[in-house]
N, C-alpha and C. Protein backbone atom coordinates (compact mmCIF):
# COMPACT_ATOMS: atom_id res chain seq x y z
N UNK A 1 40.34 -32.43 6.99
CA UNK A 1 39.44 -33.25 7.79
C UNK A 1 39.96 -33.33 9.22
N UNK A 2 38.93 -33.27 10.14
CA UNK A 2 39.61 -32.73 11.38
C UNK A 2 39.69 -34.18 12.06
N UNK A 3 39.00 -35.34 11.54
CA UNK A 3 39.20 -37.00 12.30
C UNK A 3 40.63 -37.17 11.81
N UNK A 4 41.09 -36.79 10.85
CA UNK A 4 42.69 -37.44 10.14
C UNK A 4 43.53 -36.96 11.52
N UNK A 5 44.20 -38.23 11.19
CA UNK A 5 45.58 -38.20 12.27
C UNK A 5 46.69 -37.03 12.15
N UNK A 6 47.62 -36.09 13.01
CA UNK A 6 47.69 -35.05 12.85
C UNK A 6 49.08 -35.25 11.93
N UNK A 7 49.54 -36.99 12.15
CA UNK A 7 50.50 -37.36 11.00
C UNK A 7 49.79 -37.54 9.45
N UNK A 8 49.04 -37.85 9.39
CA UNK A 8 48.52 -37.97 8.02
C UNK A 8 47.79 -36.86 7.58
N UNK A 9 47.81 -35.89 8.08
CA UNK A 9 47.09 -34.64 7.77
C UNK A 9 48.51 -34.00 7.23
N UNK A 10 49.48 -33.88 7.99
CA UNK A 10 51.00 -32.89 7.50
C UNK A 10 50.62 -33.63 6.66
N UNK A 11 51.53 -34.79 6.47
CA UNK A 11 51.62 -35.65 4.97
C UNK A 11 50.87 -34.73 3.70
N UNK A 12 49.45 -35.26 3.75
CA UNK A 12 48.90 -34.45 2.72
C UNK A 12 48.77 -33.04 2.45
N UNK A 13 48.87 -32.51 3.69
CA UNK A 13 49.20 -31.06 2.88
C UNK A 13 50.80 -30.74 2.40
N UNK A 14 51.36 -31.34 2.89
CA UNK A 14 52.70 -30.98 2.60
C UNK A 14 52.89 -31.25 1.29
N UNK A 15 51.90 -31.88 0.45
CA UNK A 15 52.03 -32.18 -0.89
C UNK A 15 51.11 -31.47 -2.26
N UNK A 16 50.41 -30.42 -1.41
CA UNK A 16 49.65 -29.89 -1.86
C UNK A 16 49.76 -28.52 -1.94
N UNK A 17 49.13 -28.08 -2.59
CA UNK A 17 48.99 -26.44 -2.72
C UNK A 17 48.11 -26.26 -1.69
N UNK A 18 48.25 -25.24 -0.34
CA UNK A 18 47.25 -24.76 0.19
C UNK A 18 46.63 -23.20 -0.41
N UNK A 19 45.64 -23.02 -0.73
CA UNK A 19 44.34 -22.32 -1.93
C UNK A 19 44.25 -21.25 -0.56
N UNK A 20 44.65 -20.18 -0.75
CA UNK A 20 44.04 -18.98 -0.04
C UNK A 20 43.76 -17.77 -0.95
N UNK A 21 43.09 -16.78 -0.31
CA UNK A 21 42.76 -15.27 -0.71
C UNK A 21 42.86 -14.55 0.02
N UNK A 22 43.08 -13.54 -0.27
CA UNK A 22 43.90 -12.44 -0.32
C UNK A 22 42.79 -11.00 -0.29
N UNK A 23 42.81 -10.02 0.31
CA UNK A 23 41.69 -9.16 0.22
C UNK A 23 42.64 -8.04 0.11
N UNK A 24 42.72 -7.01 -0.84
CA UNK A 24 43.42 -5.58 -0.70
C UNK A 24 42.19 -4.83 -0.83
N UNK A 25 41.41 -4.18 0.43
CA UNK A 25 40.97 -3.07 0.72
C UNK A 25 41.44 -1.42 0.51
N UNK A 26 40.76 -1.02 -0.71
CA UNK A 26 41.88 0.32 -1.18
C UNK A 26 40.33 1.61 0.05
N UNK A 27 41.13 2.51 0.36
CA UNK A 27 40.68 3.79 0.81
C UNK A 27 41.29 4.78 0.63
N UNK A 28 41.37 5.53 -0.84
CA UNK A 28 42.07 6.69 -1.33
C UNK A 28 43.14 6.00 -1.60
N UNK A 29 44.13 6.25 -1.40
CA UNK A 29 45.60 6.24 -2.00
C UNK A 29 45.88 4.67 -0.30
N UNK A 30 45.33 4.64 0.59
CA UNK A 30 45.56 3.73 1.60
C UNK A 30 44.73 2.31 1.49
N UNK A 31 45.44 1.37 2.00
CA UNK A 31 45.15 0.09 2.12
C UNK A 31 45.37 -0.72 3.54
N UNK A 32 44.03 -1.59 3.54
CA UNK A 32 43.79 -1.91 5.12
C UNK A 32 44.76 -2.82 5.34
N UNK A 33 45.87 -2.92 6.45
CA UNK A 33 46.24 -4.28 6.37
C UNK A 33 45.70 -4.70 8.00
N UNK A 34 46.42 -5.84 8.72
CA UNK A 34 45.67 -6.49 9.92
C UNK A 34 46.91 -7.46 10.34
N UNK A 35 46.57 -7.50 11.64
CA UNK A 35 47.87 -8.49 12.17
C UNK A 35 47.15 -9.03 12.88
N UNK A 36 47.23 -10.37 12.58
CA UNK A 36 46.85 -11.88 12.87
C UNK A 36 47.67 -12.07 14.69
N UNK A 37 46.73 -12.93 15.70
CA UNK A 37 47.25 -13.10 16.19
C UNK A 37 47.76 -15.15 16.78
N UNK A 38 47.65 -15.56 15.62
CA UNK A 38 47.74 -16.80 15.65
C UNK A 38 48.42 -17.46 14.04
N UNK A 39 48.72 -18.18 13.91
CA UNK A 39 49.23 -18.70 12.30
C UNK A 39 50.44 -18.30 11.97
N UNK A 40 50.58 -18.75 10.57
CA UNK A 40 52.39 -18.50 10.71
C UNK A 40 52.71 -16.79 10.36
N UNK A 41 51.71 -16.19 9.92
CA UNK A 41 51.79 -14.82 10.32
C UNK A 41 51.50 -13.84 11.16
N UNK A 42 51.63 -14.61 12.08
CA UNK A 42 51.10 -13.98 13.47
C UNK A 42 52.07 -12.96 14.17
N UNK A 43 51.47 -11.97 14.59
CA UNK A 43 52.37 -10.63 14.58
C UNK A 43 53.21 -9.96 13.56
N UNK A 44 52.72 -9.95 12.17
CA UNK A 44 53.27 -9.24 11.55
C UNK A 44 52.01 -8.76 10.70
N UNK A 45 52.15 -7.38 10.15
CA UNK A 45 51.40 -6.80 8.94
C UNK A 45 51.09 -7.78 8.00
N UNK A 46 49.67 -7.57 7.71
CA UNK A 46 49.41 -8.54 6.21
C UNK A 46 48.03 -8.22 5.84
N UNK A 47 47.77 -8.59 4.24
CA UNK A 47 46.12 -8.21 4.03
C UNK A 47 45.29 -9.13 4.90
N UNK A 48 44.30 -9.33 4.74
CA UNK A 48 43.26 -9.75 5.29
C UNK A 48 42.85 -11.05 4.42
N UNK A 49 42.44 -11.98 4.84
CA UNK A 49 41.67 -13.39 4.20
C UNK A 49 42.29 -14.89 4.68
N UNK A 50 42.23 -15.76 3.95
CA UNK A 50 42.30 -17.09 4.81
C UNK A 50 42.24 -18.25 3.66
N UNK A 51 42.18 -19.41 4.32
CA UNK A 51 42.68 -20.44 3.85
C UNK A 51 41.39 -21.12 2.92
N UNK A 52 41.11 -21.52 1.84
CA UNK A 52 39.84 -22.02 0.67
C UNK A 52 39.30 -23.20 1.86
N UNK A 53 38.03 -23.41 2.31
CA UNK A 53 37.84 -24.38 2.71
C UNK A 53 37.43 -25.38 1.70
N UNK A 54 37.17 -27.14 1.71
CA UNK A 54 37.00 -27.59 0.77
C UNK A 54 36.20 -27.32 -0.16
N UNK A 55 35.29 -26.64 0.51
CA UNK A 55 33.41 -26.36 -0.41
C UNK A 55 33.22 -25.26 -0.98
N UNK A 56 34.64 -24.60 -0.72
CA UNK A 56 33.97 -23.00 -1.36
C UNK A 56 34.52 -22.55 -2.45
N UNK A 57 34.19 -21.91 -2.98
CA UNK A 57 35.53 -21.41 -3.93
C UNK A 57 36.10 -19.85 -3.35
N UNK A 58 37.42 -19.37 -4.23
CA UNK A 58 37.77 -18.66 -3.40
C UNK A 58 37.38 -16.93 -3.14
N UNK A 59 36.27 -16.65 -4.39
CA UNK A 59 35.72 -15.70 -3.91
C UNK A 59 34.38 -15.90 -2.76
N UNK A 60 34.06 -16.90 -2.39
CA UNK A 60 33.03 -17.28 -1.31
C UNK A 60 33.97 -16.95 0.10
N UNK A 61 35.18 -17.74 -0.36
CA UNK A 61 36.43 -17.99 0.92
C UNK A 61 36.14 -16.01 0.92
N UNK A 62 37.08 -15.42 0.22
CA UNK A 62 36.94 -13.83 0.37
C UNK A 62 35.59 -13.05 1.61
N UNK A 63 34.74 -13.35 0.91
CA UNK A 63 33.48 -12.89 1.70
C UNK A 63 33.75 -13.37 2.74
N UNK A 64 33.80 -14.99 2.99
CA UNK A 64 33.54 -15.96 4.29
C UNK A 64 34.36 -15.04 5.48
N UNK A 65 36.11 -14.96 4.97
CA UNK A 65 36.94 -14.01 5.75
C UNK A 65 36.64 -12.74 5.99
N UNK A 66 36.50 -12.06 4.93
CA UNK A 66 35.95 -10.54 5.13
C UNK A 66 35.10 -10.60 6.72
N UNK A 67 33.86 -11.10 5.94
CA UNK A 67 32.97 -10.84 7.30
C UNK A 67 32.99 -10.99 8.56
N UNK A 68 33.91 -13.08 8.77
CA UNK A 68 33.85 -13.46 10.00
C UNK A 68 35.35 -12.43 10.93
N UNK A 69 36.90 -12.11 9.95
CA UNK A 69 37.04 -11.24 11.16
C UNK A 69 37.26 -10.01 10.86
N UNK A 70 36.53 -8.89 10.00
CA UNK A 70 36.31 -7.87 10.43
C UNK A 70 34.80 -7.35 9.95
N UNK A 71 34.02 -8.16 9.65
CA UNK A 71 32.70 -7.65 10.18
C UNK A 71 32.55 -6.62 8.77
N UNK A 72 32.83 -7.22 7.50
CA UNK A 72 33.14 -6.41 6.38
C UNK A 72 32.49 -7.12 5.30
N UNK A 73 31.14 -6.23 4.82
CA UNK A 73 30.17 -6.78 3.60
C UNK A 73 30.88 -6.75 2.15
N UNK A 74 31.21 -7.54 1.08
CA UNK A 74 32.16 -7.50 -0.26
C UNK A 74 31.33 -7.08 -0.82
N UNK A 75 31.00 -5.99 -1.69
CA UNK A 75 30.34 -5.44 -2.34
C UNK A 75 30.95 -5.40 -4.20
N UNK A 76 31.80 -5.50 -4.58
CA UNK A 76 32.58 -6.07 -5.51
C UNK A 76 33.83 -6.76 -5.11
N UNK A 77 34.34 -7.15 -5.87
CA UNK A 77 35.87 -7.55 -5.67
C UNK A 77 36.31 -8.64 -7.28
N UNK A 78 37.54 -7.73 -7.42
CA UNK A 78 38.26 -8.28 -8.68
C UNK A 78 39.77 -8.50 -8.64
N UNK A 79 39.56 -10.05 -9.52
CA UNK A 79 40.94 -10.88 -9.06
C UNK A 79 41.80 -9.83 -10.06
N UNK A 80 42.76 -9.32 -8.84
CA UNK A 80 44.20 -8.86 -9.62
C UNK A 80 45.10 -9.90 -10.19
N UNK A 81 45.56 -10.84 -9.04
CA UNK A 81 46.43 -12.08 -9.66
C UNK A 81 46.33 -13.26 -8.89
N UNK A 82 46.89 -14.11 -9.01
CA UNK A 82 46.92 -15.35 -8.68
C UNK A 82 48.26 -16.19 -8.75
N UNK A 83 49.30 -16.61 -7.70
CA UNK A 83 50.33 -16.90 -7.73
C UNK A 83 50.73 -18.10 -6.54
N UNK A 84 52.03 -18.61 -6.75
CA UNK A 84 52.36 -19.48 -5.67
C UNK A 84 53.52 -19.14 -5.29
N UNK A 85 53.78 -19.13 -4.12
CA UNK A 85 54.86 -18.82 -3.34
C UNK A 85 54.87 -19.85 -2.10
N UNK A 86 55.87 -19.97 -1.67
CA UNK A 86 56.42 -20.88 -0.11
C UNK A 86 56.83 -19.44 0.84
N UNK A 87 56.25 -19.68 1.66
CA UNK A 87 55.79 -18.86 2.82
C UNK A 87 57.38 -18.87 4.02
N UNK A 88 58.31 -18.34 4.20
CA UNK A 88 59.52 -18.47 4.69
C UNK A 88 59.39 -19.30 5.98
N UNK A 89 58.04 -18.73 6.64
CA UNK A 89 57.55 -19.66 8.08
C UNK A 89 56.74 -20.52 7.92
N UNK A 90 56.48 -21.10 6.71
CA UNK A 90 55.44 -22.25 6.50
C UNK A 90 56.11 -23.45 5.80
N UNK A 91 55.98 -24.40 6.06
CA UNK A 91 55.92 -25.61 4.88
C UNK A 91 55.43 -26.16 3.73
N UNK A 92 54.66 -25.37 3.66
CA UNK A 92 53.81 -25.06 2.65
C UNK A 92 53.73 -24.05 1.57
N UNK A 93 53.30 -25.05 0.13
CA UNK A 93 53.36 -23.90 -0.43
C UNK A 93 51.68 -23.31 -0.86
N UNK A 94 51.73 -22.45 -1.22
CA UNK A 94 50.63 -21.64 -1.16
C UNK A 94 50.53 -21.03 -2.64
N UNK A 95 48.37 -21.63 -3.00
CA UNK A 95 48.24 -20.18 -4.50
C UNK A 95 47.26 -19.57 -3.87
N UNK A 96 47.76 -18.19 -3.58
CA UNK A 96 47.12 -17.00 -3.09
C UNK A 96 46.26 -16.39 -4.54
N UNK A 97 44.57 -16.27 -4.65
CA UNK A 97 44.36 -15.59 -5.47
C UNK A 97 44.02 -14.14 -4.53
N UNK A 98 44.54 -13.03 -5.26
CA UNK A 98 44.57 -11.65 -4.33
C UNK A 98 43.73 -10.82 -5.20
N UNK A 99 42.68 -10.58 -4.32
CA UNK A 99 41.02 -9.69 -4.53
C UNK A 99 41.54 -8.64 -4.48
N UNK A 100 41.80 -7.29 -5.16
CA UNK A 100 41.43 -5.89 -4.77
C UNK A 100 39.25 -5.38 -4.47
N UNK A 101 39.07 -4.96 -3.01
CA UNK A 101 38.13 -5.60 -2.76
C UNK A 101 37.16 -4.32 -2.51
N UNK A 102 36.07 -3.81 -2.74
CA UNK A 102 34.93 -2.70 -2.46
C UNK A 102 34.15 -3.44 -1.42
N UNK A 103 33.93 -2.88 -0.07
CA UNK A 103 33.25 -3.25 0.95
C UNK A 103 31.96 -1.95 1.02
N UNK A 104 30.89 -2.86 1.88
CA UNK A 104 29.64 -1.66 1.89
C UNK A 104 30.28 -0.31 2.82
N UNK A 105 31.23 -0.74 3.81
CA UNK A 105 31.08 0.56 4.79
C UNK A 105 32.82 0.00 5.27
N UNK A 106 33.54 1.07 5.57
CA UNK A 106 34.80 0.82 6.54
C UNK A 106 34.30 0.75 7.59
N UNK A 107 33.78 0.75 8.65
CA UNK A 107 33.75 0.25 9.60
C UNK A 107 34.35 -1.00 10.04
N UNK A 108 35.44 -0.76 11.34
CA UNK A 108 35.43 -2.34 10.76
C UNK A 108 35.40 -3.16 12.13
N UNK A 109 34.81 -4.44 12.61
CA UNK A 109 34.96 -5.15 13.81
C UNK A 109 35.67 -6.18 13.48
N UNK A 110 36.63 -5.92 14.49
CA UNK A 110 37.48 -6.92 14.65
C UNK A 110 37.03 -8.60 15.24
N UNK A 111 37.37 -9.34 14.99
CA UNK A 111 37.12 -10.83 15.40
C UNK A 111 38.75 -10.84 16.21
N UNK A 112 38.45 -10.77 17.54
CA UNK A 112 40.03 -10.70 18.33
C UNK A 112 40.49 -11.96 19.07
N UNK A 113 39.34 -13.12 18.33
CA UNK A 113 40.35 -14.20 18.41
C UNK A 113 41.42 -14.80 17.06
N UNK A 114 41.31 -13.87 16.53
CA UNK A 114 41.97 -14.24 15.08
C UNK A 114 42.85 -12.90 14.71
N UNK A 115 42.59 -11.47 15.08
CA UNK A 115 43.17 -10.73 15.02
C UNK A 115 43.61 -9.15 16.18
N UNK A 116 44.92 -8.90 16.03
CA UNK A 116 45.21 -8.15 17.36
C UNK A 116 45.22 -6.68 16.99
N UNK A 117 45.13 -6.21 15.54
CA UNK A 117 45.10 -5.03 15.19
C UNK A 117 44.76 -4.70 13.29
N UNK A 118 44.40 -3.78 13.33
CA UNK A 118 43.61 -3.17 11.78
C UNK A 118 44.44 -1.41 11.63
N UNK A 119 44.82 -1.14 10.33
CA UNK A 119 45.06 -0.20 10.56
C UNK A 119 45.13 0.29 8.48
N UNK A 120 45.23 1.57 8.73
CA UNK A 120 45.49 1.81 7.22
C UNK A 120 46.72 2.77 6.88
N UNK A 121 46.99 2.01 5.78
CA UNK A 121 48.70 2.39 5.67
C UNK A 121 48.52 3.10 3.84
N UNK A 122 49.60 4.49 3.41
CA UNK A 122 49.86 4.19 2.38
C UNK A 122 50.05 3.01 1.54
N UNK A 123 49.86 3.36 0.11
CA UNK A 123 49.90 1.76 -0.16
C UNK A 123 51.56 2.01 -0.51
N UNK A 124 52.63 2.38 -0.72
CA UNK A 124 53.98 2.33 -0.80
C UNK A 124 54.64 2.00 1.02
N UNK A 125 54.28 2.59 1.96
CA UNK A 125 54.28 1.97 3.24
C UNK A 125 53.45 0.66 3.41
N UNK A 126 52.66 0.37 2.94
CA UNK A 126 52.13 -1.04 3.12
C UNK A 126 53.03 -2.25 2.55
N UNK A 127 53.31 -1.73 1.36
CA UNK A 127 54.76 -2.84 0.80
C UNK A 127 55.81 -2.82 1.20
N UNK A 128 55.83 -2.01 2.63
CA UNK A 128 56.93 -2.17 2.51
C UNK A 128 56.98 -2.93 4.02
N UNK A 129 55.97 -3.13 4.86
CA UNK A 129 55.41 -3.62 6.07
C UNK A 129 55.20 -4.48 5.97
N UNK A 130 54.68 -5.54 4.81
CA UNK A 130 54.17 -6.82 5.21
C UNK A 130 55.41 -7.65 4.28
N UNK A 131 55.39 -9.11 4.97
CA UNK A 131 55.98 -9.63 4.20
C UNK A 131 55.40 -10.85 3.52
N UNK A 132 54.22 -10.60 3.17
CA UNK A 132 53.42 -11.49 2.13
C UNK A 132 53.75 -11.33 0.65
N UNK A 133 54.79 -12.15 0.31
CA UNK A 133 54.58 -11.97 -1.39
C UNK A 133 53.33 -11.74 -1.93
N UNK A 134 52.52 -12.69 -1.92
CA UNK A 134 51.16 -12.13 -2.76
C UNK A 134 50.26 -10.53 -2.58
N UNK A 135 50.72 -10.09 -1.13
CA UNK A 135 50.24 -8.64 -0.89
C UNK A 135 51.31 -7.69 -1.60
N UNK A 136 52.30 -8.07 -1.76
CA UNK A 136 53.28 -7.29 -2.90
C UNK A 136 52.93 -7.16 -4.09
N UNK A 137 52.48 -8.29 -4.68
CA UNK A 137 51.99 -8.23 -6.04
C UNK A 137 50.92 -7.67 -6.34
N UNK A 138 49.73 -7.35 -5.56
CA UNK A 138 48.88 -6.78 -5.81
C UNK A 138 48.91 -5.23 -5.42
N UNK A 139 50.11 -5.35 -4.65
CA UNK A 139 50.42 -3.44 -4.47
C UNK A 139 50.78 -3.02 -5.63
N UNK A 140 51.88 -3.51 -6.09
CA UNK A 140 52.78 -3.16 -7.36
C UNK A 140 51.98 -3.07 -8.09
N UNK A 141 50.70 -4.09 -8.65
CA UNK A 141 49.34 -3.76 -9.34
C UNK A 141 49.57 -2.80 -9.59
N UNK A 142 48.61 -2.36 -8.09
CA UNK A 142 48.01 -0.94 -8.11
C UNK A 142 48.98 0.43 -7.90
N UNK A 143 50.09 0.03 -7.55
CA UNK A 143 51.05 1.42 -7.80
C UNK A 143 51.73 1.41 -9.60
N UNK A 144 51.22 0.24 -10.38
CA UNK A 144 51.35 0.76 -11.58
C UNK A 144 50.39 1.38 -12.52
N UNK A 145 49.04 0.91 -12.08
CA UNK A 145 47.71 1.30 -12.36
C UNK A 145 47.47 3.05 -11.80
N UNK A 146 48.00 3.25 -10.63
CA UNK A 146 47.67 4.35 -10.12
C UNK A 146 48.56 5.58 -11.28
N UNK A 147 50.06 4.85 -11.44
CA UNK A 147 50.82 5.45 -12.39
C UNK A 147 50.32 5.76 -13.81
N UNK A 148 49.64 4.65 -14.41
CA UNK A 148 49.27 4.97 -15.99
C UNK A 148 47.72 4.37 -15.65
N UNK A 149 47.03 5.33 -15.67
CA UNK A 149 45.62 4.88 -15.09
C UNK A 149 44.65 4.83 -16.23
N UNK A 150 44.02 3.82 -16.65
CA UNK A 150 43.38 3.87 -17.79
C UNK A 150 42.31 5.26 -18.40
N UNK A 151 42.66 5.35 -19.77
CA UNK A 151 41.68 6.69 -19.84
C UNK A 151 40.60 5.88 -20.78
């Protein structure tokens, strides 16, 4: 709530789980990541998505992010996992549910008040670039899936 005092706002989140998602965009054997230019991951590699607002749930949140900063329609998307981790630059701890995600088109527009770059990386170079636990877990996913791939 944006009237709460900016002391009683820490307070309560600091006691809470902050609810985000997670988007892994696969293209062949590559995955999109994006560097934020604001938040506590700002200037570094990471997937794409954002924080659950109160009203949504978090595949709405998925879309909501997708679209507003890169201009990217969800055409499927399926929860790989769902985890909590404390963020090394945050106070917070965080349950990231992480989408492996089918968009209508790569194309992608950037929203460049929220982000300073898009790019696509192997997915074994992508884990090894970001330092989002939850974007780890959903690599490892898919570099074990890619390994024994269902017949």
């Amino acid at each position: 709530m944006d009237q709460a005092t900016p002391l009683a706002r820490a307070a309560v989140l600091a006691t809470l789980h902050r609810l985000v998602t997670n988007a892994i965009i696969a293209d062949g054997d590559r995955v999109l990541l994006v560097k934020a230019n604001r938040g506590f991951s700002a200037g570094w590699w990471n997937v794409p998505g954002g924080f659950v607002e109160w009203d949504e749930t978090p595949l709405n949140c998925l879309k909501r992010e997708l679209k507003e900063e890169l201009g990217l329609e969800v055409t499927r998307a399926e929860l790989l996992t769902a985890s909590s981790h404390k963020f090394e630059t945050s106070p917070y701890y965080m349950l990231a549910f992480v989408y492996l995600v089918e968009v209508a088109t790569k194309q992608l527009r950037l929203d460049r008040t929220e982000l300073d770059e898009a790019a696509w990386f192997p997915l074994a170079k992508a884990a090894q670039e970001t330092r989002n636990p939850f974007a780890k877990e959903g690599f490892a996913i898919l570099a074990a899936r890619q390994k024994n791939p269902k017949k």
